[in-house]
C-alpha atoms as a PDB file:
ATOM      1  CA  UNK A   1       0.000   0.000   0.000  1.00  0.00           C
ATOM      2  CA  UNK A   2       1.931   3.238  -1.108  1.00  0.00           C
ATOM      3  CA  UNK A   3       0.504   6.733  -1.194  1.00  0.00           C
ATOM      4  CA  UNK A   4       3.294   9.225  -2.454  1.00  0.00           C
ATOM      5  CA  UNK A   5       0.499  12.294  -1.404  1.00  0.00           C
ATOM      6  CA  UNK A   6       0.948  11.284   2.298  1.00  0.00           C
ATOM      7  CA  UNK A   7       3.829  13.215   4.096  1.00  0.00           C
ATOM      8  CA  UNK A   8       6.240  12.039   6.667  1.00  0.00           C
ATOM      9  CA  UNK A   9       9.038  13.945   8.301  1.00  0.00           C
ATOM     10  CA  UNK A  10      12.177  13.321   9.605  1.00  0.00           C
ATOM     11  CA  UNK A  11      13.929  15.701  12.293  1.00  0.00           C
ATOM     12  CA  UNK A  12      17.199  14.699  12.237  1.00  0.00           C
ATOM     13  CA  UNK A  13      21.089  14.357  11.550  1.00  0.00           C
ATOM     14  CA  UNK A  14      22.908  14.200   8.272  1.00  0.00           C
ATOM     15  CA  UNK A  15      25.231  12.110   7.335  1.00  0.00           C
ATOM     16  CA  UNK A  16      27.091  13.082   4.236  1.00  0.00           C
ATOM     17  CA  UNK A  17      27.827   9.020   3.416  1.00  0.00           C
ATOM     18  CA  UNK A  18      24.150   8.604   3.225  1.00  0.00           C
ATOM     19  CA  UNK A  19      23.567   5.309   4.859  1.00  0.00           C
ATOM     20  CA  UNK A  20      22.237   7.039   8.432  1.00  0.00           C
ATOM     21  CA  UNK A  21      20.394   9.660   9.628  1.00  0.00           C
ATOM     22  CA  UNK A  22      18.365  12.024   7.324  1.00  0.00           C
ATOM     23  CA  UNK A  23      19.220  10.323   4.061  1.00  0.00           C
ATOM     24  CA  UNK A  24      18.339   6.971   5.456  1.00  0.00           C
ATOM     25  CA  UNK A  25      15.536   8.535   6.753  1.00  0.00           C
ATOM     26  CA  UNK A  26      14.400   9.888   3.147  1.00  0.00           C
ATOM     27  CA  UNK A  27      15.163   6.811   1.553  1.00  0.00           C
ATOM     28  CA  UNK A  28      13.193   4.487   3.967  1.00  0.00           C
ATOM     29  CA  UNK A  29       9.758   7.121   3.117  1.00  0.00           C
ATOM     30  CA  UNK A  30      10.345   6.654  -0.318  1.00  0.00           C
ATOM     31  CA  UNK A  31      10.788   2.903  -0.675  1.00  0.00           C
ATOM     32  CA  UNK A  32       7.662   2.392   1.652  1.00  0.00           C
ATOM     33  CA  UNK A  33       5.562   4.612  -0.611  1.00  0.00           C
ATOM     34  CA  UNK A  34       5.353   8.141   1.565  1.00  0.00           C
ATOM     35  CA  UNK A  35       6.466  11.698   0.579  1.00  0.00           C
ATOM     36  CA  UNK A  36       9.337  12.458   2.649  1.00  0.00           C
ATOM     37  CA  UNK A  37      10.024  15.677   3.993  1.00  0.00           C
ATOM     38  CA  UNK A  38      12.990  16.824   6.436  1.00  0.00           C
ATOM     39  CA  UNK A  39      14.587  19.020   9.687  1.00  0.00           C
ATOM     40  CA  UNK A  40      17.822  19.397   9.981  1.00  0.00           C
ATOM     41  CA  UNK A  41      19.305  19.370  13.155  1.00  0.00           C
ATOM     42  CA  UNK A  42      22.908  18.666  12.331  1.00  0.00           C
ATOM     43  CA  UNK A  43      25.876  18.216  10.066  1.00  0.00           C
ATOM     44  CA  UNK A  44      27.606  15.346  10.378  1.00  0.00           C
ATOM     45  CA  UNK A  45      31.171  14.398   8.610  1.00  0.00           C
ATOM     46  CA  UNK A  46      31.100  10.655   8.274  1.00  0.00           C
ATOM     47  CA  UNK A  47      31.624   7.757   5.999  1.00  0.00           C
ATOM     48  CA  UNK A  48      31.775   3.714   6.881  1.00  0.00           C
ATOM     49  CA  UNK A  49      34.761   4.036   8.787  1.00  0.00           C
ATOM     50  CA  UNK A  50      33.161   6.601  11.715  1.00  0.00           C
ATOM     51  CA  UNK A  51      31.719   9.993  12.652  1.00  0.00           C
ATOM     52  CA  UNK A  52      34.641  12.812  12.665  1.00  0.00           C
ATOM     53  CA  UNK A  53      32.649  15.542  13.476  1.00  0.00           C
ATOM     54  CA  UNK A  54      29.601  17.066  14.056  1.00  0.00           C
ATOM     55  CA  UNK A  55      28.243  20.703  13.939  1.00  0.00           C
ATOM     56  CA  UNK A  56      24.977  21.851  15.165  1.00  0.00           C
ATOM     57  CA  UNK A  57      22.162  24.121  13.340  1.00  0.00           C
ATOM     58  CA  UNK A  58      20.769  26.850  15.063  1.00  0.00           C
ATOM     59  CA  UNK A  59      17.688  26.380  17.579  1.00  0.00           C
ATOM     60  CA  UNK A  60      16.130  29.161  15.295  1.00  0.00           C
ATOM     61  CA  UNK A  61      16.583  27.281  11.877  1.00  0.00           C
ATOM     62  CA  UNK A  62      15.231  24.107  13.373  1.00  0.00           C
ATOM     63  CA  UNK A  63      12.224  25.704  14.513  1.00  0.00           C
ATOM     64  CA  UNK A  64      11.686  27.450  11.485  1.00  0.00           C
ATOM     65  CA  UNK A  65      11.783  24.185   9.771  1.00  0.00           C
ATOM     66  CA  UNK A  66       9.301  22.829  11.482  1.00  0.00           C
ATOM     67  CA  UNK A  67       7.042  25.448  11.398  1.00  0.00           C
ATOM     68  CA  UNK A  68       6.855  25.825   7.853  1.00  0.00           C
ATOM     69  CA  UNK A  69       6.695  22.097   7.011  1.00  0.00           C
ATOM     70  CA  UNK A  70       3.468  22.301   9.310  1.00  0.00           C
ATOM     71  CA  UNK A  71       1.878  24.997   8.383  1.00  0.00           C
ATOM     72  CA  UNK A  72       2.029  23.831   4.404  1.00  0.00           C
ATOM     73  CA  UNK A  73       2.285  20.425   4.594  1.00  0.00           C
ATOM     74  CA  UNK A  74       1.121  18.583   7.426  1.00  0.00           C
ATOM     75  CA  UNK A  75       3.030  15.157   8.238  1.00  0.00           C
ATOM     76  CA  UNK A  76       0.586  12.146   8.996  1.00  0.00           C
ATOM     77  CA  UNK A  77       3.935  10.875  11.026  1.00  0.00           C
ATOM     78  CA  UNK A  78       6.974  12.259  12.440  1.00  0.00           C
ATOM     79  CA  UNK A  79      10.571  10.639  13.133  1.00  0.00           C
ATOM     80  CA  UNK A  80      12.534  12.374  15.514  1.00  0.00           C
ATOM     81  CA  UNK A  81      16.229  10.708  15.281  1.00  0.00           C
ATOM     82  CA  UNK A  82      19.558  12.779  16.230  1.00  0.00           C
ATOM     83  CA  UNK A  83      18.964  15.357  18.731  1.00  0.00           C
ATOM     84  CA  UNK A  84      22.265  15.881  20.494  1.00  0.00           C
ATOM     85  CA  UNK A  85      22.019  18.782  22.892  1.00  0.00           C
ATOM     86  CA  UNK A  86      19.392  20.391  25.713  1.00  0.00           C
ATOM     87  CA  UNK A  87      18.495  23.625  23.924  1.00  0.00           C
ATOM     88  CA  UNK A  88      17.713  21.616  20.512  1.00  0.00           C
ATOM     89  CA  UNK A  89      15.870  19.180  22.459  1.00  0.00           C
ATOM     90  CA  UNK A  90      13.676  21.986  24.197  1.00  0.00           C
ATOM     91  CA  UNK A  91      13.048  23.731  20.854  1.00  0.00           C
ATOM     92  CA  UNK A  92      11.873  20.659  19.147  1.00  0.00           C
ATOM     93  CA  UNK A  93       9.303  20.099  21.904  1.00  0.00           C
ATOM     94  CA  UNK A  94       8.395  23.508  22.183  1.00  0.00           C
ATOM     95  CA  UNK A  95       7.415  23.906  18.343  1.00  0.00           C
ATOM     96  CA  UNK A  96       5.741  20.776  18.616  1.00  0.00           C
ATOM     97  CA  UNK A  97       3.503  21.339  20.959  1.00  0.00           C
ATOM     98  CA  UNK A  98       1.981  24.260  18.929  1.00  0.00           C
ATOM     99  CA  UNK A  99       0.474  21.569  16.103  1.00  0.00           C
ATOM    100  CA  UNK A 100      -1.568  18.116  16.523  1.00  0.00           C
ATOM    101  CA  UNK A 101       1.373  15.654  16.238  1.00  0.00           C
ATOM    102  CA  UNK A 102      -0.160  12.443  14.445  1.00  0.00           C
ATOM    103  CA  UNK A 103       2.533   9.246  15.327  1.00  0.00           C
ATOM    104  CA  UNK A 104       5.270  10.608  16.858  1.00  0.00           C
ATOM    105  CA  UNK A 105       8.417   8.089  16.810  1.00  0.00           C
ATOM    106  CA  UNK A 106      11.270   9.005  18.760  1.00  0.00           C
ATOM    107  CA  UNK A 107      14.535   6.732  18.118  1.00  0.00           C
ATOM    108  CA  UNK A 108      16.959   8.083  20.768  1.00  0.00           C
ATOM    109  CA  UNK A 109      19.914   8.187  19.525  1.00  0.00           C
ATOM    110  CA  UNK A 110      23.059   8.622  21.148  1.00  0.00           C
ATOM    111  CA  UNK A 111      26.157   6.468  19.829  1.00  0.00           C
ATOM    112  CA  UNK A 112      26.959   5.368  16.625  1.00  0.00           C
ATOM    113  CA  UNK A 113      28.263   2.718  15.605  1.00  0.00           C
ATOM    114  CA  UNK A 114      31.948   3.412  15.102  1.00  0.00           C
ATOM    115  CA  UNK A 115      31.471   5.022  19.384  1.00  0.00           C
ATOM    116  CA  UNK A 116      31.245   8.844  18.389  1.00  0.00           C
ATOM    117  CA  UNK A 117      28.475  10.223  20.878  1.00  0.00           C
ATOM    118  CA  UNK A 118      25.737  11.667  19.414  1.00  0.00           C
ATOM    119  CA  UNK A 119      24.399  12.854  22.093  1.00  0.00           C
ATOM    120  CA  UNK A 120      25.673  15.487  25.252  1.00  0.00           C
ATOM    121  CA  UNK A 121      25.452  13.599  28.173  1.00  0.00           C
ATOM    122  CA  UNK A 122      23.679  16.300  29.404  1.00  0.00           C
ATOM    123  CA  UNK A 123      21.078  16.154  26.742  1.00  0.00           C
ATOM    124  CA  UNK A 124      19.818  12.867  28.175  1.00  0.00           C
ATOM    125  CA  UNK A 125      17.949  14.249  31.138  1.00  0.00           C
ATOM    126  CA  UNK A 126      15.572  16.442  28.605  1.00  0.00           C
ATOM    127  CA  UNK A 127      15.556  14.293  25.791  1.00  0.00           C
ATOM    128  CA  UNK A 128      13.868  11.742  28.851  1.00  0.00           C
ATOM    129  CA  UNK A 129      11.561  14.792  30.206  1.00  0.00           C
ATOM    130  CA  UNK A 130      10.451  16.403  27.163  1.00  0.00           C
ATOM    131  CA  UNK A 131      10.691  14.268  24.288  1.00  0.00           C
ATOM    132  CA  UNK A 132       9.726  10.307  25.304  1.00  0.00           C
ATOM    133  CA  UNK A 133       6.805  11.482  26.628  1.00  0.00           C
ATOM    134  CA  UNK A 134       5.639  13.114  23.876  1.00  0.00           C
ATOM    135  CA  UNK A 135       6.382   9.805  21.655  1.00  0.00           C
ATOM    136  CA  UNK A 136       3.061   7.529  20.168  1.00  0.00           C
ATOM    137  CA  UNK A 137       6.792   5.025  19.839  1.00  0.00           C
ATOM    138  CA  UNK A 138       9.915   4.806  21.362  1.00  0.00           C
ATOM    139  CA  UNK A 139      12.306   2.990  19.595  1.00  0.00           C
ATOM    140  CA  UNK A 140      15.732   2.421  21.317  1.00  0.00           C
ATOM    141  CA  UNK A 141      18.579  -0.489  20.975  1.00  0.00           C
ATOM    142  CA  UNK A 142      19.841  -2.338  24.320  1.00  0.00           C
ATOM    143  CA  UNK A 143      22.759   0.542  24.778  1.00  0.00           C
ATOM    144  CA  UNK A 144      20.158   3.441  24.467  1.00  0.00           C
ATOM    145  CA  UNK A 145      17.744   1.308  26.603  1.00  0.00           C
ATOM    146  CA  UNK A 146      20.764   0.640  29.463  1.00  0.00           C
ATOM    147  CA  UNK A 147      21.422   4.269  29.133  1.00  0.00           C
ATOM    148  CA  UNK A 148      18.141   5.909  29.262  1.00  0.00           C
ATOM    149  CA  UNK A 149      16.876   3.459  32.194  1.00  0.00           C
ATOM    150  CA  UNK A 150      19.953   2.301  34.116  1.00  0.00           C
ATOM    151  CA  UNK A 151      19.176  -1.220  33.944  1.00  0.00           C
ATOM    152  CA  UNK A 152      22.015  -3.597  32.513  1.00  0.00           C
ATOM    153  CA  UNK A 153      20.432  -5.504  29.720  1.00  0.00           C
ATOM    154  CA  UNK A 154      21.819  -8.985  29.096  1.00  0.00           C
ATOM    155  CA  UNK A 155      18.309 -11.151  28.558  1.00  0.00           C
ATOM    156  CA  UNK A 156      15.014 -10.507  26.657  1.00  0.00           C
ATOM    157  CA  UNK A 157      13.567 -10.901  30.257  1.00  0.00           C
ATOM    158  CA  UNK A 158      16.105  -7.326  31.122  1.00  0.00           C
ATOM    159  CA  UNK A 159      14.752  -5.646  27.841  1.00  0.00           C
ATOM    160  CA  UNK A 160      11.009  -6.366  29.055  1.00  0.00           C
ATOM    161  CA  UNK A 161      11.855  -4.740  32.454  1.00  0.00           C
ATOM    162  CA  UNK A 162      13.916  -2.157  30.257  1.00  0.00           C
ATOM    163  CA  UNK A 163      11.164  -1.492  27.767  1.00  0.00           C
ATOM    164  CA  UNK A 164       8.330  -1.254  31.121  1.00  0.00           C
ATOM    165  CA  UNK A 165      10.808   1.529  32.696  1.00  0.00           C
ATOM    166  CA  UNK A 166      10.899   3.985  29.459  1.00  0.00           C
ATOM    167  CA  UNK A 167       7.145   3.043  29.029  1.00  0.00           C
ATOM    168  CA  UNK A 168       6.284   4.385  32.716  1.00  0.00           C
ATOM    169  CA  UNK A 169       7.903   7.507  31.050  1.00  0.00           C
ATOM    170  CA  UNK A 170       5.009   8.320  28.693  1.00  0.00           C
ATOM    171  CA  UNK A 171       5.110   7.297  25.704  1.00  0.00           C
ATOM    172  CA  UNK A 172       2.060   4.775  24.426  1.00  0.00           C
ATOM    173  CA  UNK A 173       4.552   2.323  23.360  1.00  0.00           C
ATOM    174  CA  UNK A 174       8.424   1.044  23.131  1.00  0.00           C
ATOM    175  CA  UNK A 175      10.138  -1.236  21.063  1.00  0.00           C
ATOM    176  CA  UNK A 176      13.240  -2.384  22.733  1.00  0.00           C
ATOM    177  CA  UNK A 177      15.349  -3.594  19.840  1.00  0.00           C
ATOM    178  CA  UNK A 178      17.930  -6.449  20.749  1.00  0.00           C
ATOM    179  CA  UNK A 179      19.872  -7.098  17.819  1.00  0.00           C
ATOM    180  CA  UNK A 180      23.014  -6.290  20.257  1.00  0.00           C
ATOM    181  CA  UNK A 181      22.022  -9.870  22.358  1.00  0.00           C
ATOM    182  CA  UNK A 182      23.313 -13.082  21.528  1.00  0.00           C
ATOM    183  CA  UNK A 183      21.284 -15.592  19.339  1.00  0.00           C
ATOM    184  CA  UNK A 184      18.015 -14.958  17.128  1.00  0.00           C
ATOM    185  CA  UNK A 185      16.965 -10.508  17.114  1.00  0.00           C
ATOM    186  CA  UNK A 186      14.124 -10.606  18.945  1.00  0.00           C
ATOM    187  CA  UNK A 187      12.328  -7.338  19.345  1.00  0.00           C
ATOM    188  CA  UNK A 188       9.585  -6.559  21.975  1.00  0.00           C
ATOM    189  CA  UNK A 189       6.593  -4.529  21.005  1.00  0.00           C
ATOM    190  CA  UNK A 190       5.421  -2.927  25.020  1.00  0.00           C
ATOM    191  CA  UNK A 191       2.537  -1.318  25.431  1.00  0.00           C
ATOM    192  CA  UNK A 192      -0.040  -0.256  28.457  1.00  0.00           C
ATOM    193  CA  UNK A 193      -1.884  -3.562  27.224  1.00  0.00           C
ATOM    194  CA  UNK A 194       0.486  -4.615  24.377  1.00  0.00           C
ATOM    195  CA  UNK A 195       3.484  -7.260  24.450  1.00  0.00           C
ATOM    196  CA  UNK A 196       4.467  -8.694  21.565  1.00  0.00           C
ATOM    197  CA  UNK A 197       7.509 -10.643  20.369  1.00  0.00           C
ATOM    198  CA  UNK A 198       9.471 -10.247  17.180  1.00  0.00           C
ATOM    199  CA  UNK A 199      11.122 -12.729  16.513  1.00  0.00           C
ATOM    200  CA  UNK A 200      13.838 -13.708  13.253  1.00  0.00           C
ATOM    201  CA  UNK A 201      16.939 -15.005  12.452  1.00  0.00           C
ATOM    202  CA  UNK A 202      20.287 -13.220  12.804  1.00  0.00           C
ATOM    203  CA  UNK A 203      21.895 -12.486   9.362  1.00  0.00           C
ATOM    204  CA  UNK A 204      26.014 -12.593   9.906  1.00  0.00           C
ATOM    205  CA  UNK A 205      26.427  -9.384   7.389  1.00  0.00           C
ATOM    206  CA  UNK A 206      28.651  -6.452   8.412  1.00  0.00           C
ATOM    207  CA  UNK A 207      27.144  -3.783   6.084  1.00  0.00           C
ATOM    208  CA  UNK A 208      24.073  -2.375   8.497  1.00  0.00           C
ATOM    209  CA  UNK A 209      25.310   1.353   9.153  1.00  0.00           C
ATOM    210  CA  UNK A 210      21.757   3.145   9.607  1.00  0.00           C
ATOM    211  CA  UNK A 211      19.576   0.372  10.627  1.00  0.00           C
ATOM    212  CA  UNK A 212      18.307   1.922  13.710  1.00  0.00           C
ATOM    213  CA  UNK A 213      17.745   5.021  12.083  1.00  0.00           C
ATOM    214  CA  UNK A 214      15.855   2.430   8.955  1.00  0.00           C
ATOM    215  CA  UNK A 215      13.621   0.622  10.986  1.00  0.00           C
ATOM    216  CA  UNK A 216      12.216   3.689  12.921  1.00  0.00           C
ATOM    217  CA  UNK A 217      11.523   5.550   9.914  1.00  0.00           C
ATOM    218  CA  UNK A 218       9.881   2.750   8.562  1.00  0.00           C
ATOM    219  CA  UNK A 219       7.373   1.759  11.453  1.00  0.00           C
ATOM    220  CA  UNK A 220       6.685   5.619  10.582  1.00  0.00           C
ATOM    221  CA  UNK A 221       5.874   5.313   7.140  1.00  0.00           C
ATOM    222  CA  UNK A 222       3.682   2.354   7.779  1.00  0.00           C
ATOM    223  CA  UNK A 223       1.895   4.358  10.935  1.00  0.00           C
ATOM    224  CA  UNK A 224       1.878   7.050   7.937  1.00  0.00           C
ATOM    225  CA  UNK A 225      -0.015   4.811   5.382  1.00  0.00           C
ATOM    226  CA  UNK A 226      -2.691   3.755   8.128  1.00  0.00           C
ATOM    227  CA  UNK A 227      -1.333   0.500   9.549  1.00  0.00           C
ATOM    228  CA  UNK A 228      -2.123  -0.557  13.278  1.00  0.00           C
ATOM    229  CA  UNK A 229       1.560  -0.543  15.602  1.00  0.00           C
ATOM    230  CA  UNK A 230       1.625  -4.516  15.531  1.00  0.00           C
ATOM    231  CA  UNK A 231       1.396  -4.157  11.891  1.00  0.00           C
ATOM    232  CA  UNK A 232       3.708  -1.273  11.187  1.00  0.00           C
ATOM    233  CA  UNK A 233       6.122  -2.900  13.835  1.00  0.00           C
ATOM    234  CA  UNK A 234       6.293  -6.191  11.470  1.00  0.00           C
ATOM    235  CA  UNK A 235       6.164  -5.220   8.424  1.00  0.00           C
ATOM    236  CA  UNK A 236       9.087  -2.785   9.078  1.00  0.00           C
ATOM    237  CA  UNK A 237      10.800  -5.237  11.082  1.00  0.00           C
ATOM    238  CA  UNK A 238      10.725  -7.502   8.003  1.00  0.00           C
ATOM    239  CA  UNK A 239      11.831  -4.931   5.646  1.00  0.00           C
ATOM    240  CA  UNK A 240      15.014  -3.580   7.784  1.00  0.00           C
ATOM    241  CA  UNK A 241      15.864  -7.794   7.738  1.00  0.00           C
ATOM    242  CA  UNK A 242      15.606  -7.595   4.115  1.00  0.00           C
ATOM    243  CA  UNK A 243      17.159  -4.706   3.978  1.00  0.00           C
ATOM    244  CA  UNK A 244      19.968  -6.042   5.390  1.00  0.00           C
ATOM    245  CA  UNK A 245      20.041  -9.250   3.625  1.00  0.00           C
ATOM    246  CA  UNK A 246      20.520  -7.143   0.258  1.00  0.00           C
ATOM    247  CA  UNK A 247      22.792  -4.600   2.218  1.00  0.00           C
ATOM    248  CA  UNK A 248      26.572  -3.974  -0.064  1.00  0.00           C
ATOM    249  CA  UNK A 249      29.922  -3.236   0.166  1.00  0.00           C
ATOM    250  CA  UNK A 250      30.510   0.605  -0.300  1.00  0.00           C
ATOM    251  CA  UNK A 251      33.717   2.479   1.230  1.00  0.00           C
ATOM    252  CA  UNK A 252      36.193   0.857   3.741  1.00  0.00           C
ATOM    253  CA  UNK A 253      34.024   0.059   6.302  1.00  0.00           C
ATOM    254  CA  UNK A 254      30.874  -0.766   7.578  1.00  0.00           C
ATOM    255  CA  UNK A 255      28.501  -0.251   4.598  1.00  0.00           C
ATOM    256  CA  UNK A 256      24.701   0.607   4.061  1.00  0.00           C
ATOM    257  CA  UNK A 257      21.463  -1.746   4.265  1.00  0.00           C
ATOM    258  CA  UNK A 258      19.758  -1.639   0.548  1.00  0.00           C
ATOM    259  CA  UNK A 259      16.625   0.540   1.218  1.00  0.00           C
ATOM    260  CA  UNK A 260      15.471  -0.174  -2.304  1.00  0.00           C
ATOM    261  CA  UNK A 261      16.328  -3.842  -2.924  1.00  0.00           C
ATOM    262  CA  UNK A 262      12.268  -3.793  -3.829  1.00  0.00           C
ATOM    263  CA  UNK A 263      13.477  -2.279  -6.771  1.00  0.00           C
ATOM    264  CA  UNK A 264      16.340  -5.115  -7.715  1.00  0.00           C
ATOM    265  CA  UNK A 265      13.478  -7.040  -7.391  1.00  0.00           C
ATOM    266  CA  UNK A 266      11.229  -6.113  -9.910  1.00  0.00           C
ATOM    267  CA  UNK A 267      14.234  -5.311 -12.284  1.00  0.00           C
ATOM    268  CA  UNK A 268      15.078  -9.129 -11.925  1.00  0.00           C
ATOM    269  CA  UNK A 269      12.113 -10.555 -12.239  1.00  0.00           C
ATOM    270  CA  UNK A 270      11.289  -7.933 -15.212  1.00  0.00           C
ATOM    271  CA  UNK A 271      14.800  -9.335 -16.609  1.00  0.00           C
ATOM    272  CA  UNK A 272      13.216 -12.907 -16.502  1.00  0.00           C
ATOM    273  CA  UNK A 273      10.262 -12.389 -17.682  1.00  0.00           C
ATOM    274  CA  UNK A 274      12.142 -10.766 -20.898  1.00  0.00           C
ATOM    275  CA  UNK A 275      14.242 -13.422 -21.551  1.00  0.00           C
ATOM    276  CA  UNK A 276      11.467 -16.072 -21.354  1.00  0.00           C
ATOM    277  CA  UNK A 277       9.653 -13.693 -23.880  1.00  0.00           C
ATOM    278  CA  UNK A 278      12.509 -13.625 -26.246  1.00  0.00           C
ATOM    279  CA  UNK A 279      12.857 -17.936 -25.723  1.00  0.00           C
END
């Protein structure tokens, strides 16, 4: 089900290799079937090998983003990804709570892969306050989870205690990701009345720079296009996996999950279909 006339939006980082942040962001919209839209919150420097450095946009340019992306075109979801200090924190919640917010996913991020932080440690405190609570979804990995609730995560039984601490924080549900356990990723779906297990097998590829940042801005789309969370959560659970499965070798290091393998797809099947023609 794709509908390129319904907008989602992304409030987020850059990252100038594309496979994270606001460009994995856009991507993910588009090869779900939504009209992406975007905030800038930050410039990032980075390739497969690691984040060098990172500047921040001005409180004022962020809010003027999202106040004329609302005012024009208003987003049936919102992703809110790399947020990495107090004041941009406050001024995202601020300016949000002038519109009616449909699907608000917040993925907390705060380290990426290659260890740069991404977010101040004095961030954490509002982006806990202000911004989880505000969140339809919360959508953090077992570090983000350990750091946001304290609790050292080394079962599925630790990320259900885990995912009912940061849902006693407001939002109307978490999904504690635990692709960083051992064994099958199993993901938890934790709601006031909700619990439900994801389960599927773990694919030994090293390319999966962005997934985090992926899979929320899928479960977004899908929110987006009208799905129920169970639904959203699986179907964009089993397109990250695919994702993955298709993911490449680009640059030196760890390289990108293939947002549009759809496309390969159809090209190959298309390619088939020709050659059976032409037999």
């Amino acid at each position: 089900m794709r509908n390129y006339k319904i907008p989602t939006l992304t409030i987020a980082g850059s990252d100038s290799s594309g496979g994270a942040g606001i460009q994995a962001d856009l991507k993910t919209f588009s090869a779900i079937g939504t009209y992406g839209m975007s905030v800038i919150t930050a410039i990032t420097a980075q390739n497969t090998q690691g984040v060098f450095d990172v500047e921040e946009l001005s409180q004022n340019i962020i809010k003027k983003q999202i106040e004329v992306v609302f005012e024009d075109i208003k987003p049936k979801s919102t992703k809110i990804g790399m947020v990495s200090s107090p004041e941009i924190i406050l001024e995202i919640s601020n300016t949000l709570k002038k519109y009616d917010v449909e699907n608000l996913v917040v993925d907390p991020v705060m380290i990426s892969k290659s260890g740069y932080s991404l977010l101040k440690p004095e961030a954490k405190a509002k982006l806990i306050k202000y911004l989880i609570p505000m969140a339809y979804i919360v959508t953090p990995n077992v570090p983000e989870a350990e750091e946001i609730t304290g609790i050292k995560i080394n079962t599925v039984e630790d990320m259900k205690i885990a995912g009912i601490k940061i849902l006693s924080m407001g939002p109307k549900y978490v999904l504690m990701k635990g692709g960083h356990l051992e064994g099958d990723a199993i993901d938890l779906l934790i709601g006031e009345e909700t619990f439900e297990i994801f389960k599927s097998k773990r694919l030994n590829r090293k390319n999966t720079h962005g997934t985090g940042c992926t899979i929320s801005s899928a479960i977004a789309s899908h929110l987006a296009l009208g799905y129920n969370i169970k639904d959203s959560v699986k179907l964009s659970k089993e397109y990250i996996t695919s994702a993955i499965e298709n993911s490449f070798d680009i640059g030196h290091g760890v390289g990108p999950v293939h947002h549009f393998y759809k496309l390969d797809e159809k090209n190959t099947k298309g390619e088939e279909k020709q050659l059976i023609l032409a037999e």
